[in-house]
PDB file of N, CA and C in Angstrom:
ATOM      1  N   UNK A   1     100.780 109.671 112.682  1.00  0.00           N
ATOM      2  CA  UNK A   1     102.211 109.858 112.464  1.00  0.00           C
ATOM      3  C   UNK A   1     102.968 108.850 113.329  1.00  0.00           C
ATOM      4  N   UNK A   2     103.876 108.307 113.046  1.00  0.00           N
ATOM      5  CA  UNK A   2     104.800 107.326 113.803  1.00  0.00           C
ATOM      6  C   UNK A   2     105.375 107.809 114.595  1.00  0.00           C
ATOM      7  N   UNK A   3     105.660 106.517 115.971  1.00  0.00           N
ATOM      8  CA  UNK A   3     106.540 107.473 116.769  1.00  0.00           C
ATOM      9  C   UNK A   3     107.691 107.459 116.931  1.00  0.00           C
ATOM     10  N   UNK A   4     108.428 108.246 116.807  1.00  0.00           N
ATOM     11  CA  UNK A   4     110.019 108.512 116.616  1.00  0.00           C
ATOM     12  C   UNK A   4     110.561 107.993 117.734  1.00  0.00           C
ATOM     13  N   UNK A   5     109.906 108.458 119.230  1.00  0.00           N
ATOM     14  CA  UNK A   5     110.693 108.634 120.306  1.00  0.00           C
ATOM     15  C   UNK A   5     111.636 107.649 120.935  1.00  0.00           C
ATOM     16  N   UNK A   6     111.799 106.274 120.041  1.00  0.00           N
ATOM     17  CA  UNK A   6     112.407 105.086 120.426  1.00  0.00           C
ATOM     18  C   UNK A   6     113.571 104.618 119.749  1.00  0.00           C
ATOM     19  N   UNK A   7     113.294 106.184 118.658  1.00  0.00           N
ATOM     20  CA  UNK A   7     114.726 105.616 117.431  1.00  0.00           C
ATOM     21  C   UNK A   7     115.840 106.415 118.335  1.00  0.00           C
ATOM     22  N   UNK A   8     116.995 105.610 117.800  1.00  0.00           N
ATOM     23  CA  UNK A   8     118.404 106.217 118.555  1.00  0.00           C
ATOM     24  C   UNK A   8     118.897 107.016 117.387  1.00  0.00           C
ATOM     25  N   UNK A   9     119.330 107.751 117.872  1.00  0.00           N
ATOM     26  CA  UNK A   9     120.370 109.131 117.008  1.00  0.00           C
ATOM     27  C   UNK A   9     121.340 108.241 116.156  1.00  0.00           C
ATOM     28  N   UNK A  10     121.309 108.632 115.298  1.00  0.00           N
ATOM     29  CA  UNK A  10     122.230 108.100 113.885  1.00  0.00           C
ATOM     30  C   UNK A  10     122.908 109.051 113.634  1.00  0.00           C
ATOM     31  N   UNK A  11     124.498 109.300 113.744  1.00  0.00           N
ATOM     32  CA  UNK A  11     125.358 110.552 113.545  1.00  0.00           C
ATOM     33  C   UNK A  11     126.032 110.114 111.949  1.00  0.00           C
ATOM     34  N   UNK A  12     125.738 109.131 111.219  1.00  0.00           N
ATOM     35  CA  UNK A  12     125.822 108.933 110.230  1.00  0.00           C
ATOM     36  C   UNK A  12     124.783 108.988 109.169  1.00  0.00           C
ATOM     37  N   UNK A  13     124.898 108.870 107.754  1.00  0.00           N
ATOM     38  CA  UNK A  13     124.071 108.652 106.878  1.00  0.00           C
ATOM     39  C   UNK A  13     124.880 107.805 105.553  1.00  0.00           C
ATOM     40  N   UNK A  14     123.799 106.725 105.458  1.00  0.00           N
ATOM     41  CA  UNK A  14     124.233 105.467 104.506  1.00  0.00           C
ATOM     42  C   UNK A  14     123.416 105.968 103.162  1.00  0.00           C
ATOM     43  N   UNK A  15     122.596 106.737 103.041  1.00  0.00           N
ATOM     44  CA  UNK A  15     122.268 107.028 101.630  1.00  0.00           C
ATOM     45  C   UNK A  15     121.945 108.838 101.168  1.00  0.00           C
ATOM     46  N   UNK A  16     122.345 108.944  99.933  1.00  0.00           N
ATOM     47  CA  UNK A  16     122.402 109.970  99.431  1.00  0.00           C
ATOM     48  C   UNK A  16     120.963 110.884  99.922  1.00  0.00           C
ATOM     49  N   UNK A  17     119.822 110.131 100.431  1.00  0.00           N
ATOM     50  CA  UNK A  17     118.839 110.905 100.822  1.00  0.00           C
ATOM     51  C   UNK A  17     119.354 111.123 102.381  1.00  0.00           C
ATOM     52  N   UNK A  18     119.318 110.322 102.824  1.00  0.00           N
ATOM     53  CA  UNK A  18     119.668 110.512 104.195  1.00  0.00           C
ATOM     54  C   UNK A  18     120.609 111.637 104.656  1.00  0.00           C
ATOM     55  N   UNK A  19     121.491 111.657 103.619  1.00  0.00           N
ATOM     56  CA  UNK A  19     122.652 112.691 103.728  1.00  0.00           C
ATOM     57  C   UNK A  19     121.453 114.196 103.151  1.00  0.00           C
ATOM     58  N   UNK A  20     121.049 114.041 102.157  1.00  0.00           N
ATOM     59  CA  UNK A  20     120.015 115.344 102.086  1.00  0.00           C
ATOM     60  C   UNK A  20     118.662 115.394 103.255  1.00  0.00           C
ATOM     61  N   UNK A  21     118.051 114.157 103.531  1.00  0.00           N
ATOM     62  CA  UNK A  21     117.534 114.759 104.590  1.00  0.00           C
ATOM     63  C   UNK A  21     118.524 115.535 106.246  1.00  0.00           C
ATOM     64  N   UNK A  22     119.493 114.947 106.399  1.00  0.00           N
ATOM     65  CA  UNK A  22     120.317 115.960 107.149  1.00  0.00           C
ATOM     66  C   UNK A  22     120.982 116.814 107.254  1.00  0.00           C
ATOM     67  N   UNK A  23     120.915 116.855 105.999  1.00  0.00           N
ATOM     68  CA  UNK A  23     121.184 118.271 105.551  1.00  0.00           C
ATOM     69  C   UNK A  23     120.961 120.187 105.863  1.00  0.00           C
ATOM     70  N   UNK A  24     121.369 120.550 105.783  1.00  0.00           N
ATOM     71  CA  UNK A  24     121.116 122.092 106.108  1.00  0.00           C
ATOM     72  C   UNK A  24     119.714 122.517 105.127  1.00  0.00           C
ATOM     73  N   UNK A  25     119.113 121.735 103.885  1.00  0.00           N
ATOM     74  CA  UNK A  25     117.995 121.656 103.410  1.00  0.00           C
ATOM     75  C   UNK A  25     117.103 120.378 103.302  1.00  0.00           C
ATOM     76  N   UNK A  26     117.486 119.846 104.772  1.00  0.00           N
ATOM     77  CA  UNK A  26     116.532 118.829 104.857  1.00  0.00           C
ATOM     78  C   UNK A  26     114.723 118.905 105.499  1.00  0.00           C
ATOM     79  N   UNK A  27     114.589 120.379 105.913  1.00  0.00           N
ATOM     80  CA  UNK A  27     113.077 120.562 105.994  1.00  0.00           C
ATOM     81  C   UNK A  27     112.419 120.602 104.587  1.00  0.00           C
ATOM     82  N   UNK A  28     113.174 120.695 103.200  1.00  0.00           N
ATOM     83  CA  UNK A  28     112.453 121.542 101.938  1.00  0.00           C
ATOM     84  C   UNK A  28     112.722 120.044 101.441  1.00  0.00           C
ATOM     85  N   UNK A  29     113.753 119.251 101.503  1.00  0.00           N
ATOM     86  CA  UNK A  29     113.962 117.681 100.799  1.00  0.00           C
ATOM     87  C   UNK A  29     112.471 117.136 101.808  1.00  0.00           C
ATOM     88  N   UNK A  30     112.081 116.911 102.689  1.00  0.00           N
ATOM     89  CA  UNK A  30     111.470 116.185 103.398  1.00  0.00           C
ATOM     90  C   UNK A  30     110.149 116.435 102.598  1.00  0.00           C
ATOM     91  N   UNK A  31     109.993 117.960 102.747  1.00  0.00           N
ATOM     92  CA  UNK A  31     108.419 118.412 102.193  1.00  0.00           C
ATOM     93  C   UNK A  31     108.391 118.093 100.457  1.00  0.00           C
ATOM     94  N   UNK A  32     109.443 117.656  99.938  1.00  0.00           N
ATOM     95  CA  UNK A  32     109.130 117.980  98.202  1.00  0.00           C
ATOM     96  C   UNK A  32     109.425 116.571  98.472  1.00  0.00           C
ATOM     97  N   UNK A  33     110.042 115.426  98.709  1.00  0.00           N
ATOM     98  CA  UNK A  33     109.296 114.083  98.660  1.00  0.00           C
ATOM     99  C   UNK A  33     108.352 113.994  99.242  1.00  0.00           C
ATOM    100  N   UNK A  34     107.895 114.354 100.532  1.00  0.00           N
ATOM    101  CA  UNK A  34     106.147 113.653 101.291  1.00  0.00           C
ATOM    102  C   UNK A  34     105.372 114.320 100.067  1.00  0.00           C
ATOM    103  N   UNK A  35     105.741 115.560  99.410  1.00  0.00           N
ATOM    104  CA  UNK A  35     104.216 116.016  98.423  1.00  0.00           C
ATOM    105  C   UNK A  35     104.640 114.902  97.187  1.00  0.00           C
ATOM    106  N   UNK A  36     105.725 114.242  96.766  1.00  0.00           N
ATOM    107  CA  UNK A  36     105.720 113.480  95.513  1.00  0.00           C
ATOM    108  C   UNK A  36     105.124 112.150  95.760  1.00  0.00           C
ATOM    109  N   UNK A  37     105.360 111.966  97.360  1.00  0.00           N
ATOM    110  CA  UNK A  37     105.484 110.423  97.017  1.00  0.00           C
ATOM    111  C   UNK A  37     103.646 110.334  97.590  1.00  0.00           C
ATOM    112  N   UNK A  38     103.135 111.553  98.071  1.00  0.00           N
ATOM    113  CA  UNK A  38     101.711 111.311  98.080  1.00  0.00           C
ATOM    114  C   UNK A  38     100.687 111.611  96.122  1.00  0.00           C
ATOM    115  N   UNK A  39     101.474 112.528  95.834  1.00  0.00           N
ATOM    116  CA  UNK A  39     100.994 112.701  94.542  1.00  0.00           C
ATOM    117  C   UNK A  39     101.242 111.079  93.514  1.00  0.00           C
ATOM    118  N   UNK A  40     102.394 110.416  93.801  1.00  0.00           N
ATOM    119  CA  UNK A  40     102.124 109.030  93.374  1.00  0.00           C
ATOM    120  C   UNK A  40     101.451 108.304  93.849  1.00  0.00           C
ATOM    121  N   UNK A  41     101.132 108.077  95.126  1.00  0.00           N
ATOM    122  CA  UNK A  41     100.061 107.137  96.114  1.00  0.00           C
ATOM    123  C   UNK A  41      98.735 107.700  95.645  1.00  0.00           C
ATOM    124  N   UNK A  42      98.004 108.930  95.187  1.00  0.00           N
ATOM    125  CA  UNK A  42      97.233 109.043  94.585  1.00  0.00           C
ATOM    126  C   UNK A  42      97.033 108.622  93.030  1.00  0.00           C
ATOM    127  N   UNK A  43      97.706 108.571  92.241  1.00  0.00           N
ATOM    128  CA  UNK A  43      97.798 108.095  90.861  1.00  0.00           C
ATOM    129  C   UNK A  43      97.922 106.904  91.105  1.00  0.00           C
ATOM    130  N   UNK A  44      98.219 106.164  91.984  1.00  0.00           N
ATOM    131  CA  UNK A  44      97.994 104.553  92.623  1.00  0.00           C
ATOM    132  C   UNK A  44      96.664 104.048  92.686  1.00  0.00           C
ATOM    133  N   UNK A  45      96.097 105.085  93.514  1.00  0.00           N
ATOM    134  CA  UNK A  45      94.846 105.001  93.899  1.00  0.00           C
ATOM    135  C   UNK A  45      93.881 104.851  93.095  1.00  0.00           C
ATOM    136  N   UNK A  46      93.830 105.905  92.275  1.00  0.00           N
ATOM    137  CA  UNK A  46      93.150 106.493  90.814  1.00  0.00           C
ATOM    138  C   UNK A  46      93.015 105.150  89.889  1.00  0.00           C
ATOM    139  N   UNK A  47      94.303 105.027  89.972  1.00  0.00           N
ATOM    140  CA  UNK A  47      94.349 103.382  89.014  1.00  0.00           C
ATOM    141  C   UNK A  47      93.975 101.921  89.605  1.00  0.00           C
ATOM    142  N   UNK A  48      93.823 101.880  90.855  1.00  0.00           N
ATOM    143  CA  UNK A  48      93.010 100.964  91.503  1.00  0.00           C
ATOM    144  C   UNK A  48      91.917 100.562  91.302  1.00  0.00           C
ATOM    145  N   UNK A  49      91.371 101.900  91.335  1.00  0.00           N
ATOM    146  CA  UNK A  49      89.770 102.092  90.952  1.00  0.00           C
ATOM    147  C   UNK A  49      89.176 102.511  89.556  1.00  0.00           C
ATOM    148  N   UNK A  50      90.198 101.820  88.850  1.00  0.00           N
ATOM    149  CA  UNK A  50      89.919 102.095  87.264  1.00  0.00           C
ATOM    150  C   UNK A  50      89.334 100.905  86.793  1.00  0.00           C
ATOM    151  N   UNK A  51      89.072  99.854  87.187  1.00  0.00           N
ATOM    152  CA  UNK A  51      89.308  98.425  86.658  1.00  0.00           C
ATOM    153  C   UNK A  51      90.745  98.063  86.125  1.00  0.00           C
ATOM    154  N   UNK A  52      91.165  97.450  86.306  1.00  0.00           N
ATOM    155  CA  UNK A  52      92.434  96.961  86.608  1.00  0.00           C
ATOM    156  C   UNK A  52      91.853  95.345  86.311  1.00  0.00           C
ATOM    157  N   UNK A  53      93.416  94.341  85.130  1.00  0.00           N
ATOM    158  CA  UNK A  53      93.002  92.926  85.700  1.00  0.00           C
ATOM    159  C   UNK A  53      92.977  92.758  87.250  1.00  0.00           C
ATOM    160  N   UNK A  54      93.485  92.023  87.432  1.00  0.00           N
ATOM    161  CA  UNK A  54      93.877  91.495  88.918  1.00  0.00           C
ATOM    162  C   UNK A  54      95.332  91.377  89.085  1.00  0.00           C
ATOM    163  N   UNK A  55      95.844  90.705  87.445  1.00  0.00           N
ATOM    164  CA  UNK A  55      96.963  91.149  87.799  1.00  0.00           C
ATOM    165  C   UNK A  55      97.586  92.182  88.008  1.00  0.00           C
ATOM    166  N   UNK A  56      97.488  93.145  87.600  1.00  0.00           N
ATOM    167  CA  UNK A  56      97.453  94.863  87.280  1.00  0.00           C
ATOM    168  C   UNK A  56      97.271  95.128  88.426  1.00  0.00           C
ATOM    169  N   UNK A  57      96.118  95.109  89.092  1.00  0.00           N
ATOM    170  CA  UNK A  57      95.407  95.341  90.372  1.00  0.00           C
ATOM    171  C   UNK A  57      96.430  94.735  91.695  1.00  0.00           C
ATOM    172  N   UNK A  58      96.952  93.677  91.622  1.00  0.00           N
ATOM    173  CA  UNK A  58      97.965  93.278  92.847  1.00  0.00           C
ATOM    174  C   UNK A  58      99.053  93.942  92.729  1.00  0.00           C
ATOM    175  N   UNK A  59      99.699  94.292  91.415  1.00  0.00           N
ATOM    176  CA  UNK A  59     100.893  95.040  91.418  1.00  0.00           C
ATOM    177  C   UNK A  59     100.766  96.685  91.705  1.00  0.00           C
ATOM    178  N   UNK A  60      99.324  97.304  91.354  1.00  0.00           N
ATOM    179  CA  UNK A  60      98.976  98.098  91.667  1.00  0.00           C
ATOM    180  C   UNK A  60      98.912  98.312  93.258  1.00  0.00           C
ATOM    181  N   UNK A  61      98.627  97.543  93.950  1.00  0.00           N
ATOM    182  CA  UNK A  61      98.089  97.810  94.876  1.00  0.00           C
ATOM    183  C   UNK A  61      99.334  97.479  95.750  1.00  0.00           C
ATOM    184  N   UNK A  62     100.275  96.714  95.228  1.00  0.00           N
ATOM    185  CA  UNK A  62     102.009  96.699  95.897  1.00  0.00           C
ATOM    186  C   UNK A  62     102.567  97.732  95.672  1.00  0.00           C
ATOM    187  N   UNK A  63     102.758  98.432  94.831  1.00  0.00           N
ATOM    188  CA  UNK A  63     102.976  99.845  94.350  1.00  0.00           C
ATOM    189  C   UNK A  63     102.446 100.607  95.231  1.00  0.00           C
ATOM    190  N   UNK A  64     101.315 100.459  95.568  1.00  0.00           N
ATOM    191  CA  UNK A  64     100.537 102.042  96.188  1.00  0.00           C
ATOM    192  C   UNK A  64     100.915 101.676  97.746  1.00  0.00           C
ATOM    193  N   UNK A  65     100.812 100.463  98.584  1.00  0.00           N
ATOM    194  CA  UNK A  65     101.486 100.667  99.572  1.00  0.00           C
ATOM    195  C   UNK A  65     102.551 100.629 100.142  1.00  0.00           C
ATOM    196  N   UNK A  66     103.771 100.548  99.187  1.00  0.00           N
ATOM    197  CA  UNK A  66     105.581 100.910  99.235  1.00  0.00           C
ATOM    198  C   UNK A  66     105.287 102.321  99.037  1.00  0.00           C
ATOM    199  N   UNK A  67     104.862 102.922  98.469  1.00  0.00           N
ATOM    200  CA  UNK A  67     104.286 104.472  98.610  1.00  0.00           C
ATOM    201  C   UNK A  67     103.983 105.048 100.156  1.00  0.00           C
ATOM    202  N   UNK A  68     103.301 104.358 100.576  1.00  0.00           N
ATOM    203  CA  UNK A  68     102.198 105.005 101.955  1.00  0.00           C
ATOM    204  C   UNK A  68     103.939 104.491 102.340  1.00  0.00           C
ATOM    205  N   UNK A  69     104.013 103.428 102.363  1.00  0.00           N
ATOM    206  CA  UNK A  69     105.058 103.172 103.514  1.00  0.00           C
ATOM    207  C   UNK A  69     106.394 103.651 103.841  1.00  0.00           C
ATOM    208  N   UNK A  70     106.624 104.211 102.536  1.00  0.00           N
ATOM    209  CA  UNK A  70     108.060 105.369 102.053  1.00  0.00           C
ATOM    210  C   UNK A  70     107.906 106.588 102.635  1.00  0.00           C
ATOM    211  N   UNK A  71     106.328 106.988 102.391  1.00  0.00           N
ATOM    212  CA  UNK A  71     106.362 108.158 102.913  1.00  0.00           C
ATOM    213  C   UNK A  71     106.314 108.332 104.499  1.00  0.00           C
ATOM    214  N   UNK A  72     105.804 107.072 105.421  1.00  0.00           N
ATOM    215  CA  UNK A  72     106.042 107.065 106.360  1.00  0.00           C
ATOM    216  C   UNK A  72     107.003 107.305 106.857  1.00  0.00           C
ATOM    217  N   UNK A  73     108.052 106.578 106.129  1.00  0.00           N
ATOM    218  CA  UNK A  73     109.877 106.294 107.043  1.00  0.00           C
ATOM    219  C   UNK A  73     110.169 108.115 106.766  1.00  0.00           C
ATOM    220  N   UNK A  74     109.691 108.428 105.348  1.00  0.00           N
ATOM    221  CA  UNK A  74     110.621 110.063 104.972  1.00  0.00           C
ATOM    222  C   UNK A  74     109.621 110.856 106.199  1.00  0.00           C
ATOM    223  N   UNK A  75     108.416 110.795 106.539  1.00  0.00           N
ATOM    224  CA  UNK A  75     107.956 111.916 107.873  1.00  0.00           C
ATOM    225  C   UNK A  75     108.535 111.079 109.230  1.00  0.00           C
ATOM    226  N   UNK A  76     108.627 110.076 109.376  1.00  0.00           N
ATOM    227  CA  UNK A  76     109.754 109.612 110.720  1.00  0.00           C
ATOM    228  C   UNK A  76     110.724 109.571 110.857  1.00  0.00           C
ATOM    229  N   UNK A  77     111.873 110.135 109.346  1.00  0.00           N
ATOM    230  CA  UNK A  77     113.108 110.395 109.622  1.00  0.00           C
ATOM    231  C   UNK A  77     113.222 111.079 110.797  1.00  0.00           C
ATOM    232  N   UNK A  78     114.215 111.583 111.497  1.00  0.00           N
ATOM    233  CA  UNK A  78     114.792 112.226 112.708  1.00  0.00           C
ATOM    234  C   UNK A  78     115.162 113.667 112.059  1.00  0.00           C
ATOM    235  N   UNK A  79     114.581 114.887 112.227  1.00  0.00           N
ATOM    236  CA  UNK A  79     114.727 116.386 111.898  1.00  0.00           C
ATOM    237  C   UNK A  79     116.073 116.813 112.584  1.00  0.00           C
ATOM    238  N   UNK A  80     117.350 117.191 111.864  1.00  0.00           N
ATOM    239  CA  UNK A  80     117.852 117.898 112.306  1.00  0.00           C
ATOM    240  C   UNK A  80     117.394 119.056 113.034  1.00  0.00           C
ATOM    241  N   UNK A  81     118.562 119.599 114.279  1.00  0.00           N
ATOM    242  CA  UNK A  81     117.784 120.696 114.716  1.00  0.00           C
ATOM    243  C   UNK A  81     119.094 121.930 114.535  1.00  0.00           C
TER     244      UNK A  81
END
């Protein structure tokens, strides 16, 4: 898991998620994207290992790690408390 402890407090929010992750239902927004955006990083995966051209296969495989890496930033957002 990444470590948060260096990000500074943001009393704003620049996007419509951001505003739902700080939200008064931002523990249930957090958990229903990390389960989507891993259920797509698996169907990434799946198709990796399907045979794929190469071209298929590089875009595939750009796809599947903007995935891992999305879901990173959405579990290192900052949790309201």
């Amino acid at each position: 898991m990444p470590d948060t402890t260096l990000a500074p407090p943001i009393d704003f929010s620049m996007t419509d998620l951001e505003e739902r992750l700080r939200g008064p239902d931002g523990k249930t927004t957090r958990a229903a994207l990390t389960a989507r955006l891993e259920q797509l990083t698996g169907e990434f995966a799946a198709k990796l290992k399907s045979g794929l051209t190469p071209a298929d296969y590089a875009k595939a495989n750009a796809i599947a790690k903007a995935l891992a890496a999305a879901r990173e930033i959405v579990i290192a957002f900052p949790e309201v408390a």
